[in-house]
N, C-alpha and C. Protein backbone atom coordinates (compact mmCIF):
# COMPACT_ATOMS: atom_id res chain seq x y z
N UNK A 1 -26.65 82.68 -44.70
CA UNK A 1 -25.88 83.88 -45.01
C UNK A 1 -25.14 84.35 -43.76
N UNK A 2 -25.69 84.27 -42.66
CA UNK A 2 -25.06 84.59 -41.52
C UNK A 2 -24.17 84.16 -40.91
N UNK A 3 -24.03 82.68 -41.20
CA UNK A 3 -23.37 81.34 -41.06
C UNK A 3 -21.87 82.00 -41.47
N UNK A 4 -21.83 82.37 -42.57
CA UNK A 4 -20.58 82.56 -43.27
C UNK A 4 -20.33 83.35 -43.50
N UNK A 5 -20.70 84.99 -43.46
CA UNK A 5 -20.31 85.83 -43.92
C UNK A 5 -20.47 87.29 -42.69
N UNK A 6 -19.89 87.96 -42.69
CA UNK A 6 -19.56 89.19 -41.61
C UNK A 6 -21.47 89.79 -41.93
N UNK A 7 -21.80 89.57 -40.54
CA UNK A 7 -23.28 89.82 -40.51
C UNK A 7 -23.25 91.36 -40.72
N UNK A 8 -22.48 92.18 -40.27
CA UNK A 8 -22.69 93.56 -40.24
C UNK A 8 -22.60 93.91 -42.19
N UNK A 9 -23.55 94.39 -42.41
CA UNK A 9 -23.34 94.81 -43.44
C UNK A 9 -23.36 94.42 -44.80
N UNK A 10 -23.76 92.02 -44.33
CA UNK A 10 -24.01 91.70 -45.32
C UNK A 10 -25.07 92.13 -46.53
N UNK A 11 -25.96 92.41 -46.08
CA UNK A 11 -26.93 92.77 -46.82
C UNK A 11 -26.83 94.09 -47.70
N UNK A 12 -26.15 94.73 -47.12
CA UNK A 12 -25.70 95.89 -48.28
C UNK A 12 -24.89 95.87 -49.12
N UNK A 13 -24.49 94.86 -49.27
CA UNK A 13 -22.91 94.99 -50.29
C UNK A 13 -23.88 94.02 -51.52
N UNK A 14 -23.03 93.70 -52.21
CA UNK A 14 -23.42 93.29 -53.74
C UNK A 14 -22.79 92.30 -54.26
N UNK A 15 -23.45 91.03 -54.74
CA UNK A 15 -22.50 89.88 -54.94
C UNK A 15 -22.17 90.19 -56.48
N UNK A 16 -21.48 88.95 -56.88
CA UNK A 16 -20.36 88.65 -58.55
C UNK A 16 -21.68 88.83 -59.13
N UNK A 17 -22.34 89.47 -60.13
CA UNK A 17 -23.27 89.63 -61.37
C UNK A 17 -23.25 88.11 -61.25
N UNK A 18 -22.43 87.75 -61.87
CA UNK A 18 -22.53 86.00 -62.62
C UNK A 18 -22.60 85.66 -61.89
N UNK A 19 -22.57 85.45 -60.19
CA UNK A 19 -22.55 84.29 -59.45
C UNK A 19 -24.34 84.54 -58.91
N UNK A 20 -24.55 85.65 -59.16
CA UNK A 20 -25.85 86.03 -58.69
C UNK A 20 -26.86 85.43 -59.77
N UNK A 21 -26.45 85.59 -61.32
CA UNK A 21 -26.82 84.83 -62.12
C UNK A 21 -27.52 83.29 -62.30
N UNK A 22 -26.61 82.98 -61.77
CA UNK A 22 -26.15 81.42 -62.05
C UNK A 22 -27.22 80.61 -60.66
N UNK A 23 -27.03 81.63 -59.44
CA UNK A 23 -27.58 81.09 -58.55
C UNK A 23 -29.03 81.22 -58.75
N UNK A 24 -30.04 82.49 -59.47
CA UNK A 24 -30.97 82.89 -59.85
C UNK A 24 -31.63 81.71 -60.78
N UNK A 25 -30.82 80.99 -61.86
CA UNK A 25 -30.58 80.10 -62.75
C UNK A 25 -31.31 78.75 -62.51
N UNK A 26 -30.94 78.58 -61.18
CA UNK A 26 -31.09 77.19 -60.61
C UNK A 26 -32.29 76.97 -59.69
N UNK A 27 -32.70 78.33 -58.88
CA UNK A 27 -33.49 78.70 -58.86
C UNK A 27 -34.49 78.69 -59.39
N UNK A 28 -34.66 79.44 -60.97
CA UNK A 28 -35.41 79.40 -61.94
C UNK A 28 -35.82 77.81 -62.37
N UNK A 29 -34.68 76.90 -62.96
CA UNK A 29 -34.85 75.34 -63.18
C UNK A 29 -35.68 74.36 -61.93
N UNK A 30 -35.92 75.25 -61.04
CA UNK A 30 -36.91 74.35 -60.10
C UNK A 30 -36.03 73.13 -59.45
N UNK A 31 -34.72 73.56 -59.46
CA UNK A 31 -33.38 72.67 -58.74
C UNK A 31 -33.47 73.38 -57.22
N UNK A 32 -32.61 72.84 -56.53
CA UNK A 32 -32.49 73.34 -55.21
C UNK A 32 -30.89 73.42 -54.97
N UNK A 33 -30.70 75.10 -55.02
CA UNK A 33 -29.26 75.08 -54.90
C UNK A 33 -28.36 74.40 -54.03
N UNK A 34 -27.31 73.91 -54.41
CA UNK A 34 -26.60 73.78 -52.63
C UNK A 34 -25.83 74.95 -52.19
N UNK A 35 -26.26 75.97 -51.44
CA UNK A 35 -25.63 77.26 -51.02
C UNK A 35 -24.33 76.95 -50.48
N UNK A 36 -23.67 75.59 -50.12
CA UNK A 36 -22.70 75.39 -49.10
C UNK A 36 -21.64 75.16 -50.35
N UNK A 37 -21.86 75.01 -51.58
CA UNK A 37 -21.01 75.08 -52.87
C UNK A 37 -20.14 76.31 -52.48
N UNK A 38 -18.52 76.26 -52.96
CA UNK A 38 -17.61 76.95 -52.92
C UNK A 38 -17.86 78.15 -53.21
N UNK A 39 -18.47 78.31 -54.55
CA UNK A 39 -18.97 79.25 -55.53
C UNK A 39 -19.89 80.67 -54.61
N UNK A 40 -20.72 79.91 -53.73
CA UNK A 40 -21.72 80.50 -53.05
C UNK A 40 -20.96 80.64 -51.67
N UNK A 41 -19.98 80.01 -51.25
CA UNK A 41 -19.71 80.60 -50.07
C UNK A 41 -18.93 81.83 -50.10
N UNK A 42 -17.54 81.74 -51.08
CA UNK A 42 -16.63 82.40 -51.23
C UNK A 42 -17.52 83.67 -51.97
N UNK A 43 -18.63 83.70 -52.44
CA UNK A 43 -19.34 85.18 -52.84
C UNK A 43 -20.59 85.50 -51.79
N UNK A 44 -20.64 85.23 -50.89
CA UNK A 44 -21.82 85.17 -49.73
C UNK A 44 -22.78 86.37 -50.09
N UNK A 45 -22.28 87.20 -50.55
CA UNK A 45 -22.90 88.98 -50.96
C UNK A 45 -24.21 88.41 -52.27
N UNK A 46 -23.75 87.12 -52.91
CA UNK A 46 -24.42 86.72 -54.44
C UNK A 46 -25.90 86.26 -53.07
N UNK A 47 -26.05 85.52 -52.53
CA UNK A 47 -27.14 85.14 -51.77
C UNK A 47 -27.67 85.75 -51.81
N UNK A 48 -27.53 86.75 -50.44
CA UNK A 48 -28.13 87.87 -50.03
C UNK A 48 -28.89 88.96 -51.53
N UNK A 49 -28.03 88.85 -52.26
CA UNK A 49 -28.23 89.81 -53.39
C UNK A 49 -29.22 89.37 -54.25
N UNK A 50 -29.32 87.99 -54.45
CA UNK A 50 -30.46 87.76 -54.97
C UNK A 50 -31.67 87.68 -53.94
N UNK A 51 -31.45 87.37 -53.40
CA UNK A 51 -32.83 87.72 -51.91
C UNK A 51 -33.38 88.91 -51.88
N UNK A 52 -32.51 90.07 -51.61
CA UNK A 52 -33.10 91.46 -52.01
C UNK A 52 -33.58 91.48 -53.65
N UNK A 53 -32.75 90.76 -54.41
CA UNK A 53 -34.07 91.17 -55.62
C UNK A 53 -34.96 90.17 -55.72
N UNK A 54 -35.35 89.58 -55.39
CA UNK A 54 -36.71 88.62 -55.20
C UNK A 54 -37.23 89.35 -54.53
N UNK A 55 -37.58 89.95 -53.47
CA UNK A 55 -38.44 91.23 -52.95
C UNK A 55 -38.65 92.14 -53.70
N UNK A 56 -38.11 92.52 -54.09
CA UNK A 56 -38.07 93.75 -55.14
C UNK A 56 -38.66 93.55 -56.11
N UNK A 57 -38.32 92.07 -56.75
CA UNK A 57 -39.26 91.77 -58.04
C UNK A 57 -41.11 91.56 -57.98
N UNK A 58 -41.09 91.17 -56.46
CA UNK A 58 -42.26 90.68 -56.20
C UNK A 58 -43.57 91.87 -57.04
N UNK A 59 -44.80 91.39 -57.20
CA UNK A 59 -45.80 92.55 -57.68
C UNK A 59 -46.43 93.24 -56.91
N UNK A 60 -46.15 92.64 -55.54
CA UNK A 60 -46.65 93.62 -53.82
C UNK A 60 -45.78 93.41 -53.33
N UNK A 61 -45.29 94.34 -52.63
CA UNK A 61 -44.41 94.55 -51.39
C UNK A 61 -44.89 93.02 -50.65
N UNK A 62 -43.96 92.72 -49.58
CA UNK A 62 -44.01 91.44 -48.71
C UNK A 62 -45.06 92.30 -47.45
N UNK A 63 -44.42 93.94 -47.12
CA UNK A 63 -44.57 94.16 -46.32
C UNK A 63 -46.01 95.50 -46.94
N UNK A 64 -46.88 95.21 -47.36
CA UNK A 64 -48.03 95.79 -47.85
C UNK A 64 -47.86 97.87 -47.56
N UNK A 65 -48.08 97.88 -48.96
CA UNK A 65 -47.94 99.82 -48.92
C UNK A 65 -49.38 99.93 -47.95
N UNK A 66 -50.01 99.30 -47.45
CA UNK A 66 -51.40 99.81 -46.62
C UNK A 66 -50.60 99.88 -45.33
N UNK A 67 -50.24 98.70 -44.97
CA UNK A 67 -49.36 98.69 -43.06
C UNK A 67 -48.04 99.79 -43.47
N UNK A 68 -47.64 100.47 -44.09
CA UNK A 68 -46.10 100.98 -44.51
C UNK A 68 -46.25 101.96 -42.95
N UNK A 69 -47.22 102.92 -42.99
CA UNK A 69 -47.36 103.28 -41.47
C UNK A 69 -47.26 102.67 -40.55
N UNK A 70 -48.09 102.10 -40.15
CA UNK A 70 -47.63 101.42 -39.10
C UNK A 70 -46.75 100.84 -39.19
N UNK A 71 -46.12 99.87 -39.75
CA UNK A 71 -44.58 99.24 -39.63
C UNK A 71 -43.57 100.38 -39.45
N UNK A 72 -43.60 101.31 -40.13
CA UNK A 72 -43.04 102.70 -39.88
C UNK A 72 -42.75 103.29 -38.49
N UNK A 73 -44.02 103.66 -37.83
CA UNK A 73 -44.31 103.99 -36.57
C UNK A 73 -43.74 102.98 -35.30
N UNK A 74 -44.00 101.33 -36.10
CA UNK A 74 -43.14 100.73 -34.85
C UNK A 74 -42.30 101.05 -34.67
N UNK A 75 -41.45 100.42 -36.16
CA UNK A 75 -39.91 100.45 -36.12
C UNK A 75 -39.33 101.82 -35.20
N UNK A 76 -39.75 102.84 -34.88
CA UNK A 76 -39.65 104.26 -34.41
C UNK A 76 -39.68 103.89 -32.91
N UNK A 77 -40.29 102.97 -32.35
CA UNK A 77 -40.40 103.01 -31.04
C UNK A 77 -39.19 102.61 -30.62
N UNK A 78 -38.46 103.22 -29.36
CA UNK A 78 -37.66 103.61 -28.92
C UNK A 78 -37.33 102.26 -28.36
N UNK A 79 -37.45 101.24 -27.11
CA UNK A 79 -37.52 100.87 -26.70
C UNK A 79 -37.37 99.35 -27.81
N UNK A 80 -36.33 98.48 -27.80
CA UNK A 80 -36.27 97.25 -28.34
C UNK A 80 -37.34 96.45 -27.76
N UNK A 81 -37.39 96.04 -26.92
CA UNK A 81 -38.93 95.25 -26.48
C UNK A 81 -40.26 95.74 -26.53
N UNK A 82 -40.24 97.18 -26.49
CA UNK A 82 -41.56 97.56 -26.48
C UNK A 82 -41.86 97.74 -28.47
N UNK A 83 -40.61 98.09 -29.33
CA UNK A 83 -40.73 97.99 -30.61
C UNK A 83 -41.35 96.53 -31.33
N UNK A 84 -40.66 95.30 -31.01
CA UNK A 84 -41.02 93.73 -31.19
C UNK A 84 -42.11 93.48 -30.93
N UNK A 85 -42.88 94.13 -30.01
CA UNK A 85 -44.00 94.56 -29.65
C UNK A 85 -45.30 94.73 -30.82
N UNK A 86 -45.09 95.75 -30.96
CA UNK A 86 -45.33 96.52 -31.95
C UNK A 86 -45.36 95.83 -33.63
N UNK A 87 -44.36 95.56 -33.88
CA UNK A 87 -43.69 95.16 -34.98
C UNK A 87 -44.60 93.32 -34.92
N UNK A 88 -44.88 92.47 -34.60
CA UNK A 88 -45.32 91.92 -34.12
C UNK A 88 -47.10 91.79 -34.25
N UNK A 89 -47.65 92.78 -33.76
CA UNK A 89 -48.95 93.22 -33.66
C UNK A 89 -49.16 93.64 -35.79
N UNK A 90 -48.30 93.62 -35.59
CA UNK A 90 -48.62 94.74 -37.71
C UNK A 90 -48.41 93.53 -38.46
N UNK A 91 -47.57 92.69 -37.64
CA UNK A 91 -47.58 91.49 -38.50
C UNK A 91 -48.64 90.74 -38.88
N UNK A 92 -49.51 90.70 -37.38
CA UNK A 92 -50.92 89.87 -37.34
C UNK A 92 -51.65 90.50 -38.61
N UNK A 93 -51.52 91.80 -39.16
CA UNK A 93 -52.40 92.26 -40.16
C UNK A 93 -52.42 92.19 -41.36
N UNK A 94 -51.07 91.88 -41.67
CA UNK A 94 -50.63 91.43 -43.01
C UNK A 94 -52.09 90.24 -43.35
N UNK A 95 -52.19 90.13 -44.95
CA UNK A 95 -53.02 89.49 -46.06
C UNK A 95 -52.18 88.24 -45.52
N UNK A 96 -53.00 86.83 -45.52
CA UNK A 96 -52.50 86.16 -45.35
C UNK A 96 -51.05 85.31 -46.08
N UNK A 97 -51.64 85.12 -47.27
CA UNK A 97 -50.12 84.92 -48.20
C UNK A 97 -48.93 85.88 -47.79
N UNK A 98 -49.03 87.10 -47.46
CA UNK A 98 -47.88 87.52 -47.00
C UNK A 98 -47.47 87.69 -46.12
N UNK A 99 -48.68 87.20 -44.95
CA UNK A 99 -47.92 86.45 -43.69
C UNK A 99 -47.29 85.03 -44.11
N UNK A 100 -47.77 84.51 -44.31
CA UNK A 100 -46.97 82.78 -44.67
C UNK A 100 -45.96 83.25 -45.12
């Protein structure tokens, strides 16, 4: 996604319904998309967009409502190295499947 598309901001915007579809689709069929398809480059927003809803769909958060504090509290620390830090350490606590 980064490869090809204006990093600032990719993640907030919203790809083609149908291209988000289609890519979801193939997905679903247990195929392995080729993201470098025209289709998927020229809508780069459809990627990303299904990525945020695969999190979303999930039945637990990736990032567990128990750590939501602390991941919270890192992210807050002022300091970029001393935050990674931090952020880092909360990771070690995650359930294992949602570390992997």
């Amino acid at each position: 996604v980064e490869q090809h598309g204006v990093v600032d901001g990719i993640y907030r915007l919203s790809g083609v319904s149908s291209n988000i579809q289609r890519l979801r689709q193939e997905f679903d069929s247990d195929r392995c998309p080729d993201l470098h398809r025209d289709v998927y480059l020229q809508d780069i927003h459809c990627v990303s967009s299904l990525c945020k809803a695969y999190f979303r769909e999930l039945p637990n958060p990736l990032l567990t409502y128990q750590l939501y504090d602390k991941f919270a509290d890192a992210v807050a620390t002022q300091t970029e190295e001393a935050r990674l830090v931090k952020i880092k350490e909360v990771l070690k606590d995650l359930p294992p499947p949602h570390y992997r």
